[in-house]
C-alpha atoms as a PDB file:
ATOM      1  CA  UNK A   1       3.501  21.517   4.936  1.00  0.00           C
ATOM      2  CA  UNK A   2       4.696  19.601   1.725  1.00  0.00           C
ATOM      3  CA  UNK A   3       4.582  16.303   2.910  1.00  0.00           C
ATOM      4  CA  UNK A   4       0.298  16.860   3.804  1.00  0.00           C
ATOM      5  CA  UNK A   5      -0.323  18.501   0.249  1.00  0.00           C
ATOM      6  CA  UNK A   6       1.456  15.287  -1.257  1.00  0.00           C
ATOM      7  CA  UNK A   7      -0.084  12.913   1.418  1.00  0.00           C
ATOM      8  CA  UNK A   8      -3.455  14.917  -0.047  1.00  0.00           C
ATOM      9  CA  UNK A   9      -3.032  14.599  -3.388  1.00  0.00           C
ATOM     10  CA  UNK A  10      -2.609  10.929  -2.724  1.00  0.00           C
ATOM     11  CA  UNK A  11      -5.440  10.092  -1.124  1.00  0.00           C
ATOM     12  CA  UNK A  12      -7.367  12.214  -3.627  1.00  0.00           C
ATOM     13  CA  UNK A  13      -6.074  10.197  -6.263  1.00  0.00           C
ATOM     14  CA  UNK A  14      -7.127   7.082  -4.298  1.00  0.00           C
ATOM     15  CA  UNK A  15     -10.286   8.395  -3.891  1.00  0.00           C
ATOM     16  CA  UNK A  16     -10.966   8.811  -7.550  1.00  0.00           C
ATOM     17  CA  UNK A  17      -9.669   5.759  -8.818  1.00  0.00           C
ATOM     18  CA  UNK A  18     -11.719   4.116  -6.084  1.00  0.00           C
ATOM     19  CA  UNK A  19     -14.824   5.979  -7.559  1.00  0.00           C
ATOM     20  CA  UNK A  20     -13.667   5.127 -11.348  1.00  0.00           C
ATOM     21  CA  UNK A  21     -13.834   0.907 -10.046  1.00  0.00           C
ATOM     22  CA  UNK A  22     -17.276   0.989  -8.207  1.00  0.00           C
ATOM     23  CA  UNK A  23     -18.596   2.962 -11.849  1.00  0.00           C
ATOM     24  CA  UNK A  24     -16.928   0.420 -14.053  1.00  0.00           C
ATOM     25  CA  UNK A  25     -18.598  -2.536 -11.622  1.00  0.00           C
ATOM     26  CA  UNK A  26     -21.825  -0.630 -12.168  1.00  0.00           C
ATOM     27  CA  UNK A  27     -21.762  -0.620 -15.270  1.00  0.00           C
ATOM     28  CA  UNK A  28     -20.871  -4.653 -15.580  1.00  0.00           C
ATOM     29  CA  UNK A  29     -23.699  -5.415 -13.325  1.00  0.00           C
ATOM     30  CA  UNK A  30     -26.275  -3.612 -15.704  1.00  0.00           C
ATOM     31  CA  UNK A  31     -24.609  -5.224 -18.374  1.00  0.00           C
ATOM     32  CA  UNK A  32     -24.628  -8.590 -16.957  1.00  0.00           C
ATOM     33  CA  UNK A  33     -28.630  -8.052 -15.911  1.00  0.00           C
ATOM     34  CA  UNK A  34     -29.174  -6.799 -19.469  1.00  0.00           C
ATOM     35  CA  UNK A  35     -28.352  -9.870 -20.510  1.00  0.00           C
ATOM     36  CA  UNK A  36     -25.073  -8.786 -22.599  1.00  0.00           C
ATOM     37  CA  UNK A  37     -22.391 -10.405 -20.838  1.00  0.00           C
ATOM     38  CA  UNK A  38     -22.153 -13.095 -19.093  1.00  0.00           C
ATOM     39  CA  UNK A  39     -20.266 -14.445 -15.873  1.00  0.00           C
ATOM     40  CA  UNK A  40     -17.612 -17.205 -16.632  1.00  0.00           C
ATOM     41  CA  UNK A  41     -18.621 -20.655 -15.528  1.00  0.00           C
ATOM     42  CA  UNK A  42     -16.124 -22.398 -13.144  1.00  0.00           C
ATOM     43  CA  UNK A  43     -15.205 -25.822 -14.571  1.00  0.00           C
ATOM     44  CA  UNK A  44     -12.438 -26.892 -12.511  1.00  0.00           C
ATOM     45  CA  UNK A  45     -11.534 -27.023  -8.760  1.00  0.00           C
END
């Protein structure tokens, strides 16, 4: 049974991390409609 409580833990961890990057992106995009940051401009190939 150890190896499913660590494969669980994993994926938990996964999970939360996962949930801590679509906040953070969120967050940017309000910022970015807001007006307070801005998206880099490409100026090379």
């Amino acid at each position: 049974m150890e190896p499913i409580a660590i494969y669980d833990a994993a994926a938990t961890a996964r999970l939360l991390d996962f949930g801590v990057l679509i906040d953070a992106l969120a967050t940017a995009a309000q910022e970015h409609d807001a007006g307070r940051i801005h998206a880099p401009v490409r100026t090379g190939v």
